[in-house]
C-alpha atoms as a PDB file:
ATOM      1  CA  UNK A   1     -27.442  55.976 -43.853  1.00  0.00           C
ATOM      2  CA  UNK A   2     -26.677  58.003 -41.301  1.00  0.00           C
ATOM      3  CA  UNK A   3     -25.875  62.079 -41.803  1.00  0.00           C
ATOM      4  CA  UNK A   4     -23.645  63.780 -38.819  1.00  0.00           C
ATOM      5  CA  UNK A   5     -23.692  68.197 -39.463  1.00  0.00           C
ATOM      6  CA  UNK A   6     -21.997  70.529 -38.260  1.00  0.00           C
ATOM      7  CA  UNK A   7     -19.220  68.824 -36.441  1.00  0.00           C
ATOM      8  CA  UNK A   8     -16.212  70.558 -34.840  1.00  0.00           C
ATOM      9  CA  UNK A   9     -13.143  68.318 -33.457  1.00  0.00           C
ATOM     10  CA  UNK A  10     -10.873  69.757 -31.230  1.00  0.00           C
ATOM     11  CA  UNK A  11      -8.079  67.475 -29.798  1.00  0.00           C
ATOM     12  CA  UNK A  12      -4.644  67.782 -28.684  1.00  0.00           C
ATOM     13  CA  UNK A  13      -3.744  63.806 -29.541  1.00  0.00           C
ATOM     14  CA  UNK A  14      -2.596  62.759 -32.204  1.00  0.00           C
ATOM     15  CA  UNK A  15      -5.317  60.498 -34.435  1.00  0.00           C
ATOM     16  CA  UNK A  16      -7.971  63.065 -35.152  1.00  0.00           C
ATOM     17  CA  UNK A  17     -11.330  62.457 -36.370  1.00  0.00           C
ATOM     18  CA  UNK A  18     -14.868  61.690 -35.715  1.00  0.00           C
ATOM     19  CA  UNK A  19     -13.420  58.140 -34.755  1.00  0.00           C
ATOM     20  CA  UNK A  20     -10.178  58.863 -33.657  1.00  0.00           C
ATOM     21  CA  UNK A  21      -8.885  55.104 -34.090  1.00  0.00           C
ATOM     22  CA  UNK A  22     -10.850  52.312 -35.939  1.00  0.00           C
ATOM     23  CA  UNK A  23      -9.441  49.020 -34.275  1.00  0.00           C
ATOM     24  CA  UNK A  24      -8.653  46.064 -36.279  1.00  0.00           C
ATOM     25  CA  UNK A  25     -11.525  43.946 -37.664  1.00  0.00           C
ATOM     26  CA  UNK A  26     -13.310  47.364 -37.053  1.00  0.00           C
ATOM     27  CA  UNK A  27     -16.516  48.614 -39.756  1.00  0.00           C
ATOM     28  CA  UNK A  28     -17.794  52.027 -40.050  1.00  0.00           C
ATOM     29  CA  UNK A  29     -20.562  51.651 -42.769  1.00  0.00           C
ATOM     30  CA  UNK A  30     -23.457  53.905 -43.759  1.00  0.00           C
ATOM     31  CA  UNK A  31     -21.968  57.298 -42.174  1.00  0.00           C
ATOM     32  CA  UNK A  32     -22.237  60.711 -43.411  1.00  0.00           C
ATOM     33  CA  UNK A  33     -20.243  63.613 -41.893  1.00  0.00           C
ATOM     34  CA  UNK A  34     -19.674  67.678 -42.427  1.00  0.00           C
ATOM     35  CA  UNK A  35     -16.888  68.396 -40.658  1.00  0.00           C
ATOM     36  CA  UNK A  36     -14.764  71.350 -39.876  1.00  0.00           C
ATOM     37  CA  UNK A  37     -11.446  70.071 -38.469  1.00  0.00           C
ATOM     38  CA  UNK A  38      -8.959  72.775 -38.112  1.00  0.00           C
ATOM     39  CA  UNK A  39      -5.483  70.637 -35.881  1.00  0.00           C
ATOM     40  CA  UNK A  40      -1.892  70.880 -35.576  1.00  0.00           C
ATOM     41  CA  UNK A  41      -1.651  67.225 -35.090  1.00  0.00           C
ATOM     42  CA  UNK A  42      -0.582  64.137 -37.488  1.00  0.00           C
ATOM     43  CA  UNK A  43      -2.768  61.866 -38.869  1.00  0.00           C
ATOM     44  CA  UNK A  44      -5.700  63.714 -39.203  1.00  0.00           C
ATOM     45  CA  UNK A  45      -8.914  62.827 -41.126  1.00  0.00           C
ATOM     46  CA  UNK A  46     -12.563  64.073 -41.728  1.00  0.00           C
ATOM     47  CA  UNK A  47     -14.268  60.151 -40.305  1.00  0.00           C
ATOM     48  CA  UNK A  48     -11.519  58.681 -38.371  1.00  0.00           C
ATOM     49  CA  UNK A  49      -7.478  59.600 -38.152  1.00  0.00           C
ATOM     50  CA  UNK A  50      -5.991  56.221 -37.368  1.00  0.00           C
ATOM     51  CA  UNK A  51      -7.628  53.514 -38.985  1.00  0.00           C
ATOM     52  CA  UNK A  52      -6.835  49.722 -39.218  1.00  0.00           C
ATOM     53  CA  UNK A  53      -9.909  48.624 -40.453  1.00  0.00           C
ATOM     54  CA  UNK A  54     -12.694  49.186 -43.160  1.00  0.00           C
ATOM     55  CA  UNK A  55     -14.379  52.297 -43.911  1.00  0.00           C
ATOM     56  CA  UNK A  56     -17.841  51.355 -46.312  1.00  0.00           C
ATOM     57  CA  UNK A  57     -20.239  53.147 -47.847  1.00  0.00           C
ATOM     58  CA  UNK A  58     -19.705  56.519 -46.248  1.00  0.00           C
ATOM     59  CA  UNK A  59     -19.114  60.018 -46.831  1.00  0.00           C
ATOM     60  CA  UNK A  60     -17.092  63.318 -45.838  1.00  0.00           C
ATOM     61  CA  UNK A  61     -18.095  67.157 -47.042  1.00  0.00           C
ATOM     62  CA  UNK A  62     -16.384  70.356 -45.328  1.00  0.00           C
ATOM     63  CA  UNK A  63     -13.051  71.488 -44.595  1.00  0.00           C
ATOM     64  CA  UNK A  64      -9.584  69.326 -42.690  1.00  0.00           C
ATOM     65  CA  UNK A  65      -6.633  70.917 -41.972  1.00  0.00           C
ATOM     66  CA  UNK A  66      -3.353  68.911 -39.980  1.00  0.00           C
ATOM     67  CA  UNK A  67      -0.331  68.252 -40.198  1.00  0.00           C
ATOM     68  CA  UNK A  68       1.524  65.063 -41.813  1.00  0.00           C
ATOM     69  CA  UNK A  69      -1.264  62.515 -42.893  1.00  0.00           C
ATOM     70  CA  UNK A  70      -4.238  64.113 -43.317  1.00  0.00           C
ATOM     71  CA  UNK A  71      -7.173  62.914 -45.582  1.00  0.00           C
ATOM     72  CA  UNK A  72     -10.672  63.729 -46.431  1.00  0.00           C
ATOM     73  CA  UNK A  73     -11.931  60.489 -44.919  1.00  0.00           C
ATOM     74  CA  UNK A  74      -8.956  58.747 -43.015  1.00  0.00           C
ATOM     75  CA  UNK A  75      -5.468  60.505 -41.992  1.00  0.00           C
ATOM     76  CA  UNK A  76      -4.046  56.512 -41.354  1.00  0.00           C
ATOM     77  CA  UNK A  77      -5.341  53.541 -43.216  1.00  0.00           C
ATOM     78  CA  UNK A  78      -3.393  50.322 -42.614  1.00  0.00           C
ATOM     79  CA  UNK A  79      -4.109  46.539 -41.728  1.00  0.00           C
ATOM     80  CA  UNK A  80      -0.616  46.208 -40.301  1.00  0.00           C
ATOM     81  CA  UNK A  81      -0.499  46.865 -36.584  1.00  0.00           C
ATOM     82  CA  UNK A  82       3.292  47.127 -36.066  1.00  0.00           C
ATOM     83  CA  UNK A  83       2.864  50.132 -38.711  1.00  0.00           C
ATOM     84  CA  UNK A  84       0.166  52.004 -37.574  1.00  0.00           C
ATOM     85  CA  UNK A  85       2.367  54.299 -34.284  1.00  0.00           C
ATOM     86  CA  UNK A  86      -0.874  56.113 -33.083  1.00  0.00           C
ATOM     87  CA  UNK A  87       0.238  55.764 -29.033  1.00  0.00           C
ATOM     88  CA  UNK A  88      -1.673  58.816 -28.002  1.00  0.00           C
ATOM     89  CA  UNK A  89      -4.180  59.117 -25.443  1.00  0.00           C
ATOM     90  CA  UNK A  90      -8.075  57.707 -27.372  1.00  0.00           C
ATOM     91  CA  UNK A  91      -9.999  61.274 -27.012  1.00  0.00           C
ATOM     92  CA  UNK A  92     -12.382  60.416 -29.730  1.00  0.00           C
ATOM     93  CA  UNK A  93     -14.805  57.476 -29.757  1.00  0.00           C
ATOM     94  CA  UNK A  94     -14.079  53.872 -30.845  1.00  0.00           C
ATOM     95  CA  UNK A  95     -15.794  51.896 -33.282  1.00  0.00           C
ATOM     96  CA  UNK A  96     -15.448  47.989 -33.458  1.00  0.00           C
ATOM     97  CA  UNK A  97     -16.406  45.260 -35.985  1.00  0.00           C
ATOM     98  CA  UNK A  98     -14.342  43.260 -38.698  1.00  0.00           C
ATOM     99  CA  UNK A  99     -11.917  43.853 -42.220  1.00  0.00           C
ATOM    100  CA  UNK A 100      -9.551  46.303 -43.497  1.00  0.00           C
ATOM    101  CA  UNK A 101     -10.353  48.695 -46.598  1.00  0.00           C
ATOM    102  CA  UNK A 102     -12.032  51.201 -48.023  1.00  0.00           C
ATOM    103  CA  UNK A 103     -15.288  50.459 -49.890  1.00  0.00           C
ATOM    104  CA  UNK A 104     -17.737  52.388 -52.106  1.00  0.00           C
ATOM    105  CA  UNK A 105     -17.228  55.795 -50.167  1.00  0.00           C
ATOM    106  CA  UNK A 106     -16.385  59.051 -51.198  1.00  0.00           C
ATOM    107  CA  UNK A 107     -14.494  63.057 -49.949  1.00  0.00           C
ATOM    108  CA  UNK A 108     -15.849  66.178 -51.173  1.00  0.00           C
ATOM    109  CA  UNK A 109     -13.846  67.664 -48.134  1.00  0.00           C
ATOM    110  CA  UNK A 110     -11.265  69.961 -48.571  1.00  0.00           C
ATOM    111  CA  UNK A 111      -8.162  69.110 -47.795  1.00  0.00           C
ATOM    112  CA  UNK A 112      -4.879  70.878 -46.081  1.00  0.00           C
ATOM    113  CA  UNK A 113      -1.433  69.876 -44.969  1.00  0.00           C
ATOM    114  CA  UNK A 114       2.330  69.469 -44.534  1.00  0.00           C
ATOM    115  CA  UNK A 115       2.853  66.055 -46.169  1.00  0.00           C
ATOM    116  CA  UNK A 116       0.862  62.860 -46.705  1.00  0.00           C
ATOM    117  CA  UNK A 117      -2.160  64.732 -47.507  1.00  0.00           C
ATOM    118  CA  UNK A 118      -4.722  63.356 -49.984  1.00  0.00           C
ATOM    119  CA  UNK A 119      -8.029  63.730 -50.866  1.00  0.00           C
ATOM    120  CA  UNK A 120      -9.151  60.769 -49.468  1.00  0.00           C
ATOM    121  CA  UNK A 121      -6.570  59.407 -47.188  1.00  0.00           C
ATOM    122  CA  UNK A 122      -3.288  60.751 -46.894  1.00  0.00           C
ATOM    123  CA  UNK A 123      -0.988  57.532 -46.000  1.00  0.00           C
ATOM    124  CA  UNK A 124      -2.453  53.906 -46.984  1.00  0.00           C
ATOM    125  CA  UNK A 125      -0.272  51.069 -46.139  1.00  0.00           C
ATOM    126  CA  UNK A 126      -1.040  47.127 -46.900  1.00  0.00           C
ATOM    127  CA  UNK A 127      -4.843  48.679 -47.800  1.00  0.00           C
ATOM    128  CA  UNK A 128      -7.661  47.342 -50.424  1.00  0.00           C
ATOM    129  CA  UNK A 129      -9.148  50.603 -51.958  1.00  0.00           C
ATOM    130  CA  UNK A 130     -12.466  49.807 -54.137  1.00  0.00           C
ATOM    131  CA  UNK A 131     -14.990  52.195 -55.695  1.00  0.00           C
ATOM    132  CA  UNK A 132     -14.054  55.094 -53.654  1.00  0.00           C
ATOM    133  CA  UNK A 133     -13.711  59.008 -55.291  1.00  0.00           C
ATOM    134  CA  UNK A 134     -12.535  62.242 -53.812  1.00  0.00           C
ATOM    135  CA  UNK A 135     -13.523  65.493 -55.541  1.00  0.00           C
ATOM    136  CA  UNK A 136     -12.034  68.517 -53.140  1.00  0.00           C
ATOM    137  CA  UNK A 137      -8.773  70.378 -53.412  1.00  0.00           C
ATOM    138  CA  UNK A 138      -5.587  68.915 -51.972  1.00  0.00           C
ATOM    139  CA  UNK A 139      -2.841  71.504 -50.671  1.00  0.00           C
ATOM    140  CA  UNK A 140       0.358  71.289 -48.616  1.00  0.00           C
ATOM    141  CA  UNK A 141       2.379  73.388 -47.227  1.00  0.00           C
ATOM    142  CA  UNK A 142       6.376  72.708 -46.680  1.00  0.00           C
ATOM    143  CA  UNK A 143       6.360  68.715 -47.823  1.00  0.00           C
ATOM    144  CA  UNK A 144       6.268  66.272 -50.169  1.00  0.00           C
ATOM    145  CA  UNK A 145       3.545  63.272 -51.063  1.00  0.00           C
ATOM    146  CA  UNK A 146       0.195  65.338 -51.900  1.00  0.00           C
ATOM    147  CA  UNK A 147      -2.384  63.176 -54.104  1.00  0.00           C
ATOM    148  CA  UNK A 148      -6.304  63.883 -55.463  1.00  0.00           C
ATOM    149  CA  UNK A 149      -6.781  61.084 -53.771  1.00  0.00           C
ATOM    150  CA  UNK A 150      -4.348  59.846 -51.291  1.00  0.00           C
ATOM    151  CA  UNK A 151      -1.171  61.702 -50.152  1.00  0.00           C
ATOM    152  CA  UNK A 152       1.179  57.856 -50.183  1.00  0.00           C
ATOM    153  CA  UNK A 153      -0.348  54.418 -51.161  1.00  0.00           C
ATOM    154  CA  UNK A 154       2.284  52.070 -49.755  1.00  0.00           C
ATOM    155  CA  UNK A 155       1.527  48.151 -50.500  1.00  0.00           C
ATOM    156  CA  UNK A 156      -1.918  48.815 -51.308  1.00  0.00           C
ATOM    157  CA  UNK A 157      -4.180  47.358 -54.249  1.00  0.00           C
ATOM    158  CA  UNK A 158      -6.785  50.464 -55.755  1.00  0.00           C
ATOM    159  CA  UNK A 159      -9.418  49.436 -58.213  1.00  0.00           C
ATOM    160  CA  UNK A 160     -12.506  51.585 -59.911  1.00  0.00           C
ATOM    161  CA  UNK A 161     -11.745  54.883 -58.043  1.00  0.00           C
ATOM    162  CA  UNK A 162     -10.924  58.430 -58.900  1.00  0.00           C
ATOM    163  CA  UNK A 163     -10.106  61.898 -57.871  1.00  0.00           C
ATOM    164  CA  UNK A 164     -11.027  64.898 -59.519  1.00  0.00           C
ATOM    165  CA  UNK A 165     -10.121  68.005 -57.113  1.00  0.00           C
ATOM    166  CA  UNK A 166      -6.936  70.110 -58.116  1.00  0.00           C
ATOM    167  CA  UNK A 167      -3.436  69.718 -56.456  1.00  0.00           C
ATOM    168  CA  UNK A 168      -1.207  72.108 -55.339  1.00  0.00           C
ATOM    169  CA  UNK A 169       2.109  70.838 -53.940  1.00  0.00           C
ATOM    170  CA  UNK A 170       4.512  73.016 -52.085  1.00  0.00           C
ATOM    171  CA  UNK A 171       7.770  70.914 -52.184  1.00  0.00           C
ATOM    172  CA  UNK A 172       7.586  67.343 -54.726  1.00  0.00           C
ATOM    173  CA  UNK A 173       5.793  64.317 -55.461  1.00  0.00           C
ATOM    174  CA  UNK A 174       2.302  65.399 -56.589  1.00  0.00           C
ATOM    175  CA  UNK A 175      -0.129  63.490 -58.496  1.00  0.00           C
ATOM    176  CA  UNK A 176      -3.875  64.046 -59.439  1.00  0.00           C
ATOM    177  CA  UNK A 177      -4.511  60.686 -58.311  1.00  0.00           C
ATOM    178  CA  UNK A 178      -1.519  59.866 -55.507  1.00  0.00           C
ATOM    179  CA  UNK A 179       1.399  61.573 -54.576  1.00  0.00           C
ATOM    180  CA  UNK A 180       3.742  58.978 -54.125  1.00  0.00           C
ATOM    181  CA  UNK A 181       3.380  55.191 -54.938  1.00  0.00           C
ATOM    182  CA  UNK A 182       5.183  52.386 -53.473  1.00  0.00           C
ATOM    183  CA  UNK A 183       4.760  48.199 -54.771  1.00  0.00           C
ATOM    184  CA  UNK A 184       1.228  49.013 -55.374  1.00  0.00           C
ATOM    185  CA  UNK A 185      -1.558  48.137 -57.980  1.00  0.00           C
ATOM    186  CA  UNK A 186      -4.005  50.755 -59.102  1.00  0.00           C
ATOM    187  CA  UNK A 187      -6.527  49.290 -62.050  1.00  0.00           C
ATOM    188  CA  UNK A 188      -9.490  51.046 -63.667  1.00  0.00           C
ATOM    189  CA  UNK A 189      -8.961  54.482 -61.644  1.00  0.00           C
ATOM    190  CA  UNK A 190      -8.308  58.096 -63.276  1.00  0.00           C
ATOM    191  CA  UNK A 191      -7.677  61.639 -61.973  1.00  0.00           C
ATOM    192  CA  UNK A 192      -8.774  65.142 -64.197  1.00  0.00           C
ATOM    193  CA  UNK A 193      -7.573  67.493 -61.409  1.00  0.00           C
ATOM    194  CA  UNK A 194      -5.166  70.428 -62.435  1.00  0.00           C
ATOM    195  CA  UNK A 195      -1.624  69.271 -60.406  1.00  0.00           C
ATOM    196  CA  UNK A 196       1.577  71.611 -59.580  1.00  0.00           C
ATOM    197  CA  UNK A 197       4.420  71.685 -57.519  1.00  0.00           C
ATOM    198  CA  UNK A 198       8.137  71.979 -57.021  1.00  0.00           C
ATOM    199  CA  UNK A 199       9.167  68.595 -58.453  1.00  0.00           C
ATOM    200  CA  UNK A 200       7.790  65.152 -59.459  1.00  0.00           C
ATOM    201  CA  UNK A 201       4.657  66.358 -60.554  1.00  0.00           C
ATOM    202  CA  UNK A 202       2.172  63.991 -62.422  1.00  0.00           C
ATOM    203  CA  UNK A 203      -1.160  64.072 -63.659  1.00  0.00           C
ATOM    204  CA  UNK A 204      -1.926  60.625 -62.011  1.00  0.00           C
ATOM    205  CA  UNK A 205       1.233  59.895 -60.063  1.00  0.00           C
ATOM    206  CA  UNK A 206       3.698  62.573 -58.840  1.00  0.00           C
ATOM    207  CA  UNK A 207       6.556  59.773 -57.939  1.00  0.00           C
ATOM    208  CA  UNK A 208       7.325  56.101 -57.845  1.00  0.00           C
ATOM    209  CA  UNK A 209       9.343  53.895 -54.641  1.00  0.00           C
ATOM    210  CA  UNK A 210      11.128  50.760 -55.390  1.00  0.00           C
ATOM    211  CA  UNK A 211       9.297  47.681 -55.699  1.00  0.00           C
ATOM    212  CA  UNK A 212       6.795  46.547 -58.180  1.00  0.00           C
ATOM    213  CA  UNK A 213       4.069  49.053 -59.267  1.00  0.00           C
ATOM    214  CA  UNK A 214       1.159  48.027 -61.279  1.00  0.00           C
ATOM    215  CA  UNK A 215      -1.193  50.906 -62.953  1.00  0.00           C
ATOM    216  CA  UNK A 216      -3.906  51.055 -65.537  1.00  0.00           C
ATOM    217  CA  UNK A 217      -5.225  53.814 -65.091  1.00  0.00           C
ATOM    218  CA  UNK A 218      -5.953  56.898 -66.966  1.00  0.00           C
ATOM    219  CA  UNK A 219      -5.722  61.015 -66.676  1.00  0.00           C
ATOM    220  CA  UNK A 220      -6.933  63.987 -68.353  1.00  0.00           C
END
């Protein structure tokens, strides 16, 4: 693969990464990054903030700080269009190719927020999820939805994944695995990260939406 060092990102849009948007039927595959993303912007992650389509065999290491959906890898994962409001100006550089997901790629990064902030990704929505890990600590600051993992999984089907960093919520809905879950399926996955917060703290799942929800998972 392919191993990127030292990186600084400095922008003033919203959608901050390496990539700042992955189009639709995009593929970023075989990429390695160490960033150091310090941004008072939404939807903030370590390889690309806004993404609508798949994310494979990579890797993040280092340190990202934003605001509301921030993750170690992707700030904004979804394969709806009409859900994905990144409108700001494209400051970043644009990858193209095909599918929506995240496969067989992994965060050691650091991760810091308001809300939607996981280890991972902080907001999936309508997103497949397989053989992907996060290890690094997940804070926020003032919010709720703070995961090991991924800050909200909305829609989205998980399998053979885990998280392992610690989680310290400052408000509710914190889980070692995902803050908040809505009508999703997570199968074979675990979380062994130490969790606290205000309220709706779990050791896999801080809260639960309506809709069906689907989890065999485990925690220690």
């Amino acid at each position: 693969g392919f191993t990127i060092s030292g990186l600084q990102v400095d922008s003033t849009g919203q959608c901050v990464g390496l990539f700042a948007h992955l189009n639709q039927g995009g593929i970023i595959k075989n990429v390695n990054v160490q960033v150091d993303i310090d941004s008072d912007q939404n939807k903030v992650g370590g390889l690309v903030g806004c993404s609508k389509g798949t994310i494979q065999n990579s890797s993040t290491s280092g340190n990202v700080t934003g605001q509301y959906c921030v993750g170690g890898i992707v700030g904004l994962a979804s394969d709806d269009i009409t859900s994905l409001d990144c409108t700001e100006p494209m400051n970043n550089i644009i990858a193209q190719g095909d599918g929506p997901g995240l496969v067989a790629s992994s965060s050691s990064t650091v991760v810091n927020g308001v809300g939607d902030v996981g280890g991972a990704v902080g907001h999936a929505e309508n997103l497949g999820i397989v053989n992907s890990h996060a290890t690094g600590n997940v804070t926020s600051a003032g919010d709720q939805n703070t995961g090991g993992f991924a800050g909200q999984l909305d829609n989205s089907q998980v399998v053979f994944s885990y998280a392992t960093g610690d989680v310290l919520g400052d408000d509710y809905d914190a889980g070692g695995f995902a803050g908040d879950i809505d009508s999703s399926i997570v199968s074979s996955s675990y979380a062994t990260g130490d969790v606290s917060s205000g309220q709706y703290v779990g050791g896999f799942i801080g809260d639960t939406d309506e809709g069906d929800l689907n989890v065999v998972a485990r925690f220690d």
